[in-house]
C-alpha atoms as a PDB file:
ATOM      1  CA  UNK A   1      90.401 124.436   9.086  1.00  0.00           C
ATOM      2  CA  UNK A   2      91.135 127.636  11.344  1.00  0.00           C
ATOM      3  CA  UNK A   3      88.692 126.281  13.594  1.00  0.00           C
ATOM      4  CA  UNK A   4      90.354 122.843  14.027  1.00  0.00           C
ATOM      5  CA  UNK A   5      93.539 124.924  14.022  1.00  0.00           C
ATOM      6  CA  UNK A   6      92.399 127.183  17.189  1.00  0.00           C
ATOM      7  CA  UNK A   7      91.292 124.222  18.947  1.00  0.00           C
ATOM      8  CA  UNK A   8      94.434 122.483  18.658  1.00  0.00           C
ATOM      9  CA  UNK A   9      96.508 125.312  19.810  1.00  0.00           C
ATOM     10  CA  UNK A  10      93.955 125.920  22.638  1.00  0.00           C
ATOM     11  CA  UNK A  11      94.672 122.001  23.784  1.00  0.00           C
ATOM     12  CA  UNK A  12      98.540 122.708  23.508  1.00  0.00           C
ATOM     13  CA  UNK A  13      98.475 125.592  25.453  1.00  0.00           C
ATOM     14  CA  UNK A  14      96.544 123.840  28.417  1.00  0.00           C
ATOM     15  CA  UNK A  15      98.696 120.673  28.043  1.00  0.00           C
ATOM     16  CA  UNK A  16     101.830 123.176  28.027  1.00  0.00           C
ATOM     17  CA  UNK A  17     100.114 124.653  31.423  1.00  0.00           C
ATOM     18  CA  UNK A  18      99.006 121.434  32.879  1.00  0.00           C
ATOM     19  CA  UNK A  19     103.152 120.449  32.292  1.00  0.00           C
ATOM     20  CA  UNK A  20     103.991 123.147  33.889  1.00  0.00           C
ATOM     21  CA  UNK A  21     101.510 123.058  37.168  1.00  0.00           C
ATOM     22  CA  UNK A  22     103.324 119.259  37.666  1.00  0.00           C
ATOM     23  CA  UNK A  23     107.167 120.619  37.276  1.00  0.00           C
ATOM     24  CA  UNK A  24     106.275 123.697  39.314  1.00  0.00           C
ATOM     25  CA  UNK A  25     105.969 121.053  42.735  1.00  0.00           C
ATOM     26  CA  UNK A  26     109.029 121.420  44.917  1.00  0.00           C
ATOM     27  CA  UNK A  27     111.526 118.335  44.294  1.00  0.00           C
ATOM     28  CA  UNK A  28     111.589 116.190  47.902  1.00  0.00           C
ATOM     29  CA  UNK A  29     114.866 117.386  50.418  1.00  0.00           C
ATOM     30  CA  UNK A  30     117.354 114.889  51.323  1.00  0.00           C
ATOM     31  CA  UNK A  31     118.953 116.216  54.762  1.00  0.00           C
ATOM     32  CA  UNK A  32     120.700 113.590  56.383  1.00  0.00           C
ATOM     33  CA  UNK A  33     119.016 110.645  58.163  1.00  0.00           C
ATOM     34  CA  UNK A  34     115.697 112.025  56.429  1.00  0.00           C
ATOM     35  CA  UNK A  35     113.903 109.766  54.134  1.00  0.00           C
ATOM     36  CA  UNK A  36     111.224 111.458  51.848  1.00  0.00           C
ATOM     37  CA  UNK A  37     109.369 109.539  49.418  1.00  0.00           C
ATOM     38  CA  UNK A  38     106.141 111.019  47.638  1.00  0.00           C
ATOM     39  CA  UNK A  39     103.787 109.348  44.287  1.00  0.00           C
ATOM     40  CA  UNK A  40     101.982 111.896  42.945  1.00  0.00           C
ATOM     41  CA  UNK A  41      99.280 110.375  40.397  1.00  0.00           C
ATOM     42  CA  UNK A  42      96.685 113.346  38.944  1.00  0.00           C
ATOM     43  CA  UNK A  43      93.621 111.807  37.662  1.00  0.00           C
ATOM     44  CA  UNK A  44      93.218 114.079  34.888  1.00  0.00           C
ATOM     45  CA  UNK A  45      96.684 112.981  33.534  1.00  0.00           C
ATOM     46  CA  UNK A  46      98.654 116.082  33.778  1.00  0.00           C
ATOM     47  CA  UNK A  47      96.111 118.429  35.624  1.00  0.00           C
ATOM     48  CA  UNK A  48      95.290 117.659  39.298  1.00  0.00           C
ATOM     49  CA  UNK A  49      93.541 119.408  42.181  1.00  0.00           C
ATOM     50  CA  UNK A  50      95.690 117.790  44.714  1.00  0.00           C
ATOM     51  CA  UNK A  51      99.360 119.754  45.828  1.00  0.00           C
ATOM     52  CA  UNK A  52     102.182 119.133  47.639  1.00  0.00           C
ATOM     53  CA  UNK A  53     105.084 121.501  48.982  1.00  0.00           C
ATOM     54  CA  UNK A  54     108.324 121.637  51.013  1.00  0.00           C
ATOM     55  CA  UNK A  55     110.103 124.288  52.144  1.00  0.00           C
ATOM     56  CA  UNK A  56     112.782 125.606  54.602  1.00  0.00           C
ATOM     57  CA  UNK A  57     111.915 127.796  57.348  1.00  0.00           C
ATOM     58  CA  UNK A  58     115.300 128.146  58.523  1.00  0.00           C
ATOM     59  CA  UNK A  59     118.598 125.998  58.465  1.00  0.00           C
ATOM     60  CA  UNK A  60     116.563 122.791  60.564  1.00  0.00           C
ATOM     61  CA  UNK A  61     113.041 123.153  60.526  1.00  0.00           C
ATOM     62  CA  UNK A  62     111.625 121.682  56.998  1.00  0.00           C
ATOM     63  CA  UNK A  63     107.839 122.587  56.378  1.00  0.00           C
ATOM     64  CA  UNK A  64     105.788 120.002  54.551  1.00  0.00           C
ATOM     65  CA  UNK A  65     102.407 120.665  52.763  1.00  0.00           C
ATOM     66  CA  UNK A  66      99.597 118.297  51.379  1.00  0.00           C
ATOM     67  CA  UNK A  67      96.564 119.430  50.026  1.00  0.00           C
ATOM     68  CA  UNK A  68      93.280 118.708  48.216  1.00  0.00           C
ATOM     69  CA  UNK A  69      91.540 121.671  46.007  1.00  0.00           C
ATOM     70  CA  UNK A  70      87.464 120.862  45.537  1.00  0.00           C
ATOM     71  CA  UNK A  71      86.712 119.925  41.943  1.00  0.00           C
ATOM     72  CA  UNK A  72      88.921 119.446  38.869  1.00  0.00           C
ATOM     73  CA  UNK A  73      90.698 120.393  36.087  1.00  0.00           C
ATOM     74  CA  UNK A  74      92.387 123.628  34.973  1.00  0.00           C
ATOM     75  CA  UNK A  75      90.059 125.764  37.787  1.00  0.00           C
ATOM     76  CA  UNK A  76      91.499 123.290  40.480  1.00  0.00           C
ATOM     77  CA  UNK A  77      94.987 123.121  39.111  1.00  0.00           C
ATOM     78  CA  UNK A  78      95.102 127.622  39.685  1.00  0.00           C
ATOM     79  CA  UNK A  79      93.572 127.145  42.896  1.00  0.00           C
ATOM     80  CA  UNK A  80      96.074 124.316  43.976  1.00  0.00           C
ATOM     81  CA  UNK A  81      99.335 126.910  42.574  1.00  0.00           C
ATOM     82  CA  UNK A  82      97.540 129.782  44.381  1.00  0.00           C
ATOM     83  CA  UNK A  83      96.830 127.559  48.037  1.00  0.00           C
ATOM     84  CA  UNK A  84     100.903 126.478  47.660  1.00  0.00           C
ATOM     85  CA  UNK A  85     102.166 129.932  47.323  1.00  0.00           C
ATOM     86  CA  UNK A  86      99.804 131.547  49.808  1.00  0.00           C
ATOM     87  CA  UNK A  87     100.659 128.822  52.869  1.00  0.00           C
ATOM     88  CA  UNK A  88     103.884 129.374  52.412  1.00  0.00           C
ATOM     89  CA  UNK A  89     104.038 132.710  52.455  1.00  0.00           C
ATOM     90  CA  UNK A  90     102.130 132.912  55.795  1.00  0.00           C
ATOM     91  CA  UNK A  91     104.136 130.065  57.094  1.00  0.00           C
ATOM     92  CA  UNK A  92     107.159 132.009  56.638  1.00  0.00           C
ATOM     93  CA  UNK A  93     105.982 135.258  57.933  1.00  0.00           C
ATOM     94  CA  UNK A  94     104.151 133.687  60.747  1.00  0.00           C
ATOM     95  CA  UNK A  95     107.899 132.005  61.395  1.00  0.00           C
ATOM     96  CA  UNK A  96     106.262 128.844  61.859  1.00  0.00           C
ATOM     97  CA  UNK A  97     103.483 128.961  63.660  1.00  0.00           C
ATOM     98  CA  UNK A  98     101.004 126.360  62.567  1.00  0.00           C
ATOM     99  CA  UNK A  99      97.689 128.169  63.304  1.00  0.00           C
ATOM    100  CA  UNK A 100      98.505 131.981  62.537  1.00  0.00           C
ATOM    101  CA  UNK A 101     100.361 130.742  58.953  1.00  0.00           C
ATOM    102  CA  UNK A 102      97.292 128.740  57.756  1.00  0.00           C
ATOM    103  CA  UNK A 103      95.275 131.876  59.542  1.00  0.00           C
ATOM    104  CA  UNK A 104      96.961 133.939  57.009  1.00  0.00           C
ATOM    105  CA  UNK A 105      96.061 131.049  53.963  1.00  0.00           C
ATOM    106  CA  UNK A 106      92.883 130.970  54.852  1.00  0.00           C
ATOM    107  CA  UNK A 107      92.136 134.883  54.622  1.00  0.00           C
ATOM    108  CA  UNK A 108      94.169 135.558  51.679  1.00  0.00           C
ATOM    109  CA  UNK A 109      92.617 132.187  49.843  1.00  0.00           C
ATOM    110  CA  UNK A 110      88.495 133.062  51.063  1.00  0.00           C
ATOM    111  CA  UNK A 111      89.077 137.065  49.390  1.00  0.00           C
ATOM    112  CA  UNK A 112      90.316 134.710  46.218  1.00  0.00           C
ATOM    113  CA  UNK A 113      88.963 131.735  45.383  1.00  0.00           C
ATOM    114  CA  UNK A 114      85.229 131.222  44.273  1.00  0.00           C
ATOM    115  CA  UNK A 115      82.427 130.625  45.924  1.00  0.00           C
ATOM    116  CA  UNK A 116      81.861 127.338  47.623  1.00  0.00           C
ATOM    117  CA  UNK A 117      85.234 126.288  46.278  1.00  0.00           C
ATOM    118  CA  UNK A 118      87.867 125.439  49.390  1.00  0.00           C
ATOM    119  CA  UNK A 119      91.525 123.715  50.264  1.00  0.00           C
ATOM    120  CA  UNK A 120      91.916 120.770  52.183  1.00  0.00           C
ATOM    121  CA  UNK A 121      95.167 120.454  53.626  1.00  0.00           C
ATOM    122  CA  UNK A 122      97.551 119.746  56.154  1.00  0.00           C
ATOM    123  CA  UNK A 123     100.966 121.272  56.996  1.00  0.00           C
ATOM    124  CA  UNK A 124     103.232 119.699  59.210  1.00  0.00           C
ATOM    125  CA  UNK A 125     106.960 121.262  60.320  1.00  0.00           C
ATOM    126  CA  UNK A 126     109.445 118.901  61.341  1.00  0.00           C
ATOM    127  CA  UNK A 127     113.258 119.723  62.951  1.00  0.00           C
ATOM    128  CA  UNK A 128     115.453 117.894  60.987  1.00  0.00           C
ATOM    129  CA  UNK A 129     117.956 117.466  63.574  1.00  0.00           C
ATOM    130  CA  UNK A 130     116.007 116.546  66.949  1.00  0.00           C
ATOM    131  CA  UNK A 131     113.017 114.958  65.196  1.00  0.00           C
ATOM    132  CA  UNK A 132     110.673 116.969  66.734  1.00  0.00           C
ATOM    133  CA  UNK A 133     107.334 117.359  64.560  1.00  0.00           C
ATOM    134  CA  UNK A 134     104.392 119.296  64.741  1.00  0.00           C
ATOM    135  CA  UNK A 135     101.337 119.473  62.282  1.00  0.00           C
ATOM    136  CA  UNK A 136      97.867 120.926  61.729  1.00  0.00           C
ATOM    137  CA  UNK A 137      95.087 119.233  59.518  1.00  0.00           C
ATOM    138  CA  UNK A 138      92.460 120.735  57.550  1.00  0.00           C
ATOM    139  CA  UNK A 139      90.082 118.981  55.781  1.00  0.00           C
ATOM    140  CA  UNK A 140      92.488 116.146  54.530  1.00  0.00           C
ATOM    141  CA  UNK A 141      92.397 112.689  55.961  1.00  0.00           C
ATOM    142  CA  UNK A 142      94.659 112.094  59.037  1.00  0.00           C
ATOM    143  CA  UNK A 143      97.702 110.858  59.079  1.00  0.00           C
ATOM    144  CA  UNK A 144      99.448 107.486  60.287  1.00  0.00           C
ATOM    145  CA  UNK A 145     102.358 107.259  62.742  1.00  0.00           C
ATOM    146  CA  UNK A 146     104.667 104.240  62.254  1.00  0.00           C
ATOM    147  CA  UNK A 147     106.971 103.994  64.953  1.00  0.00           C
ATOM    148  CA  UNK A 148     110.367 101.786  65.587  1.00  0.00           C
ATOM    149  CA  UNK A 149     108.621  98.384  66.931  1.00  0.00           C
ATOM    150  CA  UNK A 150     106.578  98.605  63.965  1.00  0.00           C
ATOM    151  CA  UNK A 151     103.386  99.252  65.664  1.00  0.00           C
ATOM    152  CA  UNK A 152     101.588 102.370  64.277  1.00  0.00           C
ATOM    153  CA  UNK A 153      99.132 105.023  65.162  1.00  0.00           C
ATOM    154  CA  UNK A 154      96.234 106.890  62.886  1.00  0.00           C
ATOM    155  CA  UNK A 155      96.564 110.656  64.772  1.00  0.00           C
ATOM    156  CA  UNK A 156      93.041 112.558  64.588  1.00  0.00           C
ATOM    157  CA  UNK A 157      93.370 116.633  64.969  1.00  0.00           C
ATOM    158  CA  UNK A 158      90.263 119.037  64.285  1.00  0.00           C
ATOM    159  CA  UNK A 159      90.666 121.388  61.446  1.00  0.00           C
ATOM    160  CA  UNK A 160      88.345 123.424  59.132  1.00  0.00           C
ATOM    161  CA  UNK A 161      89.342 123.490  55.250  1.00  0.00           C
ATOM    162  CA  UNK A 162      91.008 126.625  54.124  1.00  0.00           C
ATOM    163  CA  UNK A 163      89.446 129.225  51.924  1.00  0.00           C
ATOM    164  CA  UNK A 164      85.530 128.636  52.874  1.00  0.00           C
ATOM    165  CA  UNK A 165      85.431 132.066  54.656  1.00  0.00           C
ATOM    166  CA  UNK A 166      87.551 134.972  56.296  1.00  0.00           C
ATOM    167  CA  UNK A 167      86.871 135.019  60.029  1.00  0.00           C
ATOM    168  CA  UNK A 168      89.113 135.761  63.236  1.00  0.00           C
ATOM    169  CA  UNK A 169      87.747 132.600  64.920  1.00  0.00           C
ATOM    170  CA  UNK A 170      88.952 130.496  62.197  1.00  0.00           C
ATOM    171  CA  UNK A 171      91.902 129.265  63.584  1.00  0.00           C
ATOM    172  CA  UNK A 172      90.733 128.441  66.741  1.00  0.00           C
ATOM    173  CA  UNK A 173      89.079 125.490  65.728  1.00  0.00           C
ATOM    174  CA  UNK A 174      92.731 124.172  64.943  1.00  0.00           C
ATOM    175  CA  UNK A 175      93.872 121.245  66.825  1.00  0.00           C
ATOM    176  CA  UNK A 176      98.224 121.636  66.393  1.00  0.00           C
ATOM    177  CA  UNK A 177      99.653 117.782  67.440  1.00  0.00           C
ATOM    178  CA  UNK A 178     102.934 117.932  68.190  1.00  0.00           C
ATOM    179  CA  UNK A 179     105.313 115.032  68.898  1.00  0.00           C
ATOM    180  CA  UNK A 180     109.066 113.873  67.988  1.00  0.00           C
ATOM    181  CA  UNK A 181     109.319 111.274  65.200  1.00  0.00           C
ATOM    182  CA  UNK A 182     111.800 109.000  66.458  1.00  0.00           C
ATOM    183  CA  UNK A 183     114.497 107.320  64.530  1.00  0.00           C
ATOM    184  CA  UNK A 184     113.234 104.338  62.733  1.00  0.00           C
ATOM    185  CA  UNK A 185     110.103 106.165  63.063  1.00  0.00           C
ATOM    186  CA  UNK A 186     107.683 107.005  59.810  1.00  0.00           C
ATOM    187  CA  UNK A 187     104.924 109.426  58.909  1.00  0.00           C
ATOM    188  CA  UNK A 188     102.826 108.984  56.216  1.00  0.00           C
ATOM    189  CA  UNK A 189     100.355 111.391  54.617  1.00  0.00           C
ATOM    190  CA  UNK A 190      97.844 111.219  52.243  1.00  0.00           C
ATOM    191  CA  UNK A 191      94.577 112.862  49.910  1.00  0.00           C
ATOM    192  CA  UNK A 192      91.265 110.688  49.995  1.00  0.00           C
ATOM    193  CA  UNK A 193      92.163 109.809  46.493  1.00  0.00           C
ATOM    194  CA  UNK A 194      93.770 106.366  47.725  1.00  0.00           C
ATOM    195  CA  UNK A 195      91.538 105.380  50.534  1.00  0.00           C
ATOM    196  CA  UNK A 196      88.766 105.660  48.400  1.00  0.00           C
ATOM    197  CA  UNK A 197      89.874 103.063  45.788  1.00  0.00           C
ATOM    198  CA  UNK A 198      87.415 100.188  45.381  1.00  0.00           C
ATOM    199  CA  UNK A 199      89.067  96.874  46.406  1.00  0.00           C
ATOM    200  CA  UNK A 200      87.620  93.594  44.459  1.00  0.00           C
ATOM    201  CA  UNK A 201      85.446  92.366  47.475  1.00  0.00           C
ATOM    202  CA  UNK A 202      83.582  96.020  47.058  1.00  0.00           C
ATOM    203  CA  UNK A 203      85.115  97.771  49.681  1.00  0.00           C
ATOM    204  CA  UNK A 204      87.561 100.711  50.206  1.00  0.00           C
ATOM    205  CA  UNK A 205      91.236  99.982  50.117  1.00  0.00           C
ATOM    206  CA  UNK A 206      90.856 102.799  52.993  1.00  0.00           C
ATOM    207  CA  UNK A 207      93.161 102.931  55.964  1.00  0.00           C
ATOM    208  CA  UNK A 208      93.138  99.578  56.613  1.00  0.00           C
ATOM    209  CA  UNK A 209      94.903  98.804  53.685  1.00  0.00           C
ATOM    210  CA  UNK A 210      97.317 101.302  54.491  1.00  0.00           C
ATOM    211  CA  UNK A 211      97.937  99.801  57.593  1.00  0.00           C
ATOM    212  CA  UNK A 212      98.559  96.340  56.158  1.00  0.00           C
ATOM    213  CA  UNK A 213     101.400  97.972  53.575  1.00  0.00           C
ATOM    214  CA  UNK A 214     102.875 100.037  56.988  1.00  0.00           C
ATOM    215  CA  UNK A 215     103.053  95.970  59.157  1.00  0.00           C
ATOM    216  CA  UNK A 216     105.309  94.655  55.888  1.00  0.00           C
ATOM    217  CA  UNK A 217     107.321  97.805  55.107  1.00  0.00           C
ATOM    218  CA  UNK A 218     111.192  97.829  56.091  1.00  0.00           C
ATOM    219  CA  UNK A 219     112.715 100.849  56.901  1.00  0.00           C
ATOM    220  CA  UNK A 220     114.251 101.780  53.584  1.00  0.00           C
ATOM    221  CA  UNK A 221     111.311 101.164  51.358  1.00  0.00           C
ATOM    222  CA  UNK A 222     109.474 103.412  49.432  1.00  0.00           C
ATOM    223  CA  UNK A 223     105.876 103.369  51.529  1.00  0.00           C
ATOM    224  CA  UNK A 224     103.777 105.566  48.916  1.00  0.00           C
ATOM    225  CA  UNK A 225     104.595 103.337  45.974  1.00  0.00           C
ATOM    226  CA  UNK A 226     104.068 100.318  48.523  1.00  0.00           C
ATOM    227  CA  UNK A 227     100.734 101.540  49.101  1.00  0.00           C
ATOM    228  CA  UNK A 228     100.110 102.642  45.399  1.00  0.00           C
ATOM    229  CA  UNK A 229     100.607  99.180  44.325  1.00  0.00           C
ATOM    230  CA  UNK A 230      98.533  97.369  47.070  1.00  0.00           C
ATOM    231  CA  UNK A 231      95.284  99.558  46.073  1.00  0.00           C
ATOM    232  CA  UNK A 232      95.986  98.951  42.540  1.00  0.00           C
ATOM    233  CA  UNK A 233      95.425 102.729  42.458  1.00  0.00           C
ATOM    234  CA  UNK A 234      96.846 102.715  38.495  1.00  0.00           C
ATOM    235  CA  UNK A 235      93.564 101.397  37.529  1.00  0.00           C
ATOM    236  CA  UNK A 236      91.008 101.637  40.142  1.00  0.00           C
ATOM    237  CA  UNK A 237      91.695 105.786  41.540  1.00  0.00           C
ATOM    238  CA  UNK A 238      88.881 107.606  40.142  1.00  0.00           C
ATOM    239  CA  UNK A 239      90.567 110.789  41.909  1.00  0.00           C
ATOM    240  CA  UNK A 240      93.993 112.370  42.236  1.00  0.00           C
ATOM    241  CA  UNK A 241      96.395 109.776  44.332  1.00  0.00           C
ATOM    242  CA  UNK A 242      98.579 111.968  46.284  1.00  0.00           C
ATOM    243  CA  UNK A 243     100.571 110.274  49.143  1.00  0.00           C
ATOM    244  CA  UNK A 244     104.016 111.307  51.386  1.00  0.00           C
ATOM    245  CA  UNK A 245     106.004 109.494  53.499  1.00  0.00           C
ATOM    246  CA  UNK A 246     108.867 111.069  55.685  1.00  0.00           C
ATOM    247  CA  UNK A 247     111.255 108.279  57.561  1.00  0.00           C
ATOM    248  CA  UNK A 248     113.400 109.202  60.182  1.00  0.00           C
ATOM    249  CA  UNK A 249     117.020 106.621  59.747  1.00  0.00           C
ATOM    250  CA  UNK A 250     118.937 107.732  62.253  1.00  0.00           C
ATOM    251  CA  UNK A 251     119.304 110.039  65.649  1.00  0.00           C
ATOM    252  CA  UNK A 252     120.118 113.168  66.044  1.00  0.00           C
ATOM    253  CA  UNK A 253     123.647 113.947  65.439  1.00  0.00           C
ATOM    254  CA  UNK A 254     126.155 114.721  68.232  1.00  0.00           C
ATOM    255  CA  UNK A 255     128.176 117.686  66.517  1.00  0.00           C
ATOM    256  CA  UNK A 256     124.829 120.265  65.882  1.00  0.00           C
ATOM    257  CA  UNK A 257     126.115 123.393  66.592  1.00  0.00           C
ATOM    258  CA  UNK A 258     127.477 122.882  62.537  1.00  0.00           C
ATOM    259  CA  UNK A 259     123.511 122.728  61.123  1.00  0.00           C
ATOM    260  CA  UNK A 260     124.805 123.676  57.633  1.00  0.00           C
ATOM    261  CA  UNK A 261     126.837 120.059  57.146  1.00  0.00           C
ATOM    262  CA  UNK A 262     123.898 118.387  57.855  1.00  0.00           C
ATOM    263  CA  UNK A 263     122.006 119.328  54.978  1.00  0.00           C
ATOM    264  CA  UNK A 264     121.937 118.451  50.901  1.00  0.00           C
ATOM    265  CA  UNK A 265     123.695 121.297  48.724  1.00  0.00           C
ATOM    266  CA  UNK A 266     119.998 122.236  47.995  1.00  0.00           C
ATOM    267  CA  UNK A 267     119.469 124.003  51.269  1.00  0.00           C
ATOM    268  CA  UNK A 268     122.951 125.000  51.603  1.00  0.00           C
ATOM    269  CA  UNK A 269     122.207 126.751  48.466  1.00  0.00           C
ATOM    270  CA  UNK A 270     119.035 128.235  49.542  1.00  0.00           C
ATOM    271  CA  UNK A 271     120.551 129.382  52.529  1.00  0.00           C
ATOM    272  CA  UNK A 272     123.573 130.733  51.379  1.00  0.00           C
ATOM    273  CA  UNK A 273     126.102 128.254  53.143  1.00  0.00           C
ATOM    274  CA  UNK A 274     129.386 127.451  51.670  1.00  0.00           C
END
């Protein structure tokens, strides 16, 4: 009996902490003329290896983070919390700069993490106001550009996963693409959880599938549950299903020289406007 009792408070506790690792990933901005959808689907139930982040850098340039930790369970869910914190903390420090922040993420996660374990990810920063959006990729599949005539783009960068090993040529092999996502425009990011989803004729749902959701979506849909549903991910992911769209509605506003009415009481509270 106190054996069955230890073990039950032991899977409490790791429910209670697999909880918590869900609740502790940041809740999607709404600035204005900004659509951000994300699904989020851990394989493990609660517990998953793959992250997501945002965060402000200042008063119009949001950062955005997806990532993939190697392996599972309760070791990949502390790795994920530790990659979040430690990209954007060098990020933030680095003031933006795509190469020296994940630089910084990539030292700090090698001295850390153990061996042979590593972070996929990519981190993109976009200007809320002008569109303009730049991103690095690191291991994670690339992303696909929708843009207003509907046609869209898959955008290939070089990148070497974070956390591997600590070296001052590590960045270099970073490819930064930068371009401006126009209004009516769409981004959409993803972990290999839903590409790799086994379709009924035996094949990946992969990015052609994506593609096929992206030629029938309307502007104010919700893409990653779009795509969730095509792949039938619910029942045929055998990994985490992590996927982010970001949907530009409108231009950039005449009146910017006010940044702080632009945005959602969220950042105005972050930033101390009011």
């Amino acid at each position: 009996m106190r054996l069955e009792r230890e073990v039950r408070a032991t899977t409490e506790d790791l429910t209670d902490a697999a909880q918590n690792f869900v609740t502790m990933l940041a809740r999607p901005p709404k600035p204005q003329g900004i659509r951000i959808d994300v699904h989020y689907s851990p394989s493990g139930g609660f517990i998953g290896g793959d992250f997501y982040d945002f965060f402000w850098l200042n008063p119009r340039e949001l950062c955005v983070v997806v990532g993939d930790v190697s392996g599972h369970g309760i070791q990949a869910a502390v790795i994920q919390s530790m990659a979040r914190k430690v990209i954007s903390i060098g990020m933030r420090i680095k003031e933006g700069d795509l190469r020296e922040g994940l630089r910084f993420a990539n030292d700090e996660l090698a001295e850390d993490i153990p061996q042979g374990k590593f972070v996929a990810a990519m981190v993109g920063v976009l200007d809320v106001v002008s569109g303009n959006w730049e991103h690095a990729r690191c291991g994670v599949p690339h992303p696909v550009f929708q843009y207003a005539d509907g046609k869209h783009e898959d955008v290939l960068t070089a990148g070497v996963a974070l956390g591997l090993k600590r070296s001052s040529s590590w960045a270099e092999a970073i490819q930064v693409h930068r371009t401006n996502l126009e209004p009516e425009g769409r981004i959409v990011m993803f972990t290999d959880g839903i590409i790799e989803c086994q379709q009924d004729d035996g094949e990946e749902f992969d990015y052609a599938g994506v593609h096929k959701v992206l030629e029938r979506a309307k502007l104010d849909d919700n893409v990653p549950e779009q795509i969730y549903l095509a792949a039938q991910a619910g029942h045929r992911a055998v990994d985490d299903v992590l996927i982010i769209s970001i949907t530009r509605e409108q231009a950039e506003l005449e009146d910017s020289g006010t940044l702080m009415g632009f945005f959602n009481d969220d950042t105005e509270t972050m930033f101390g406007a009011g």
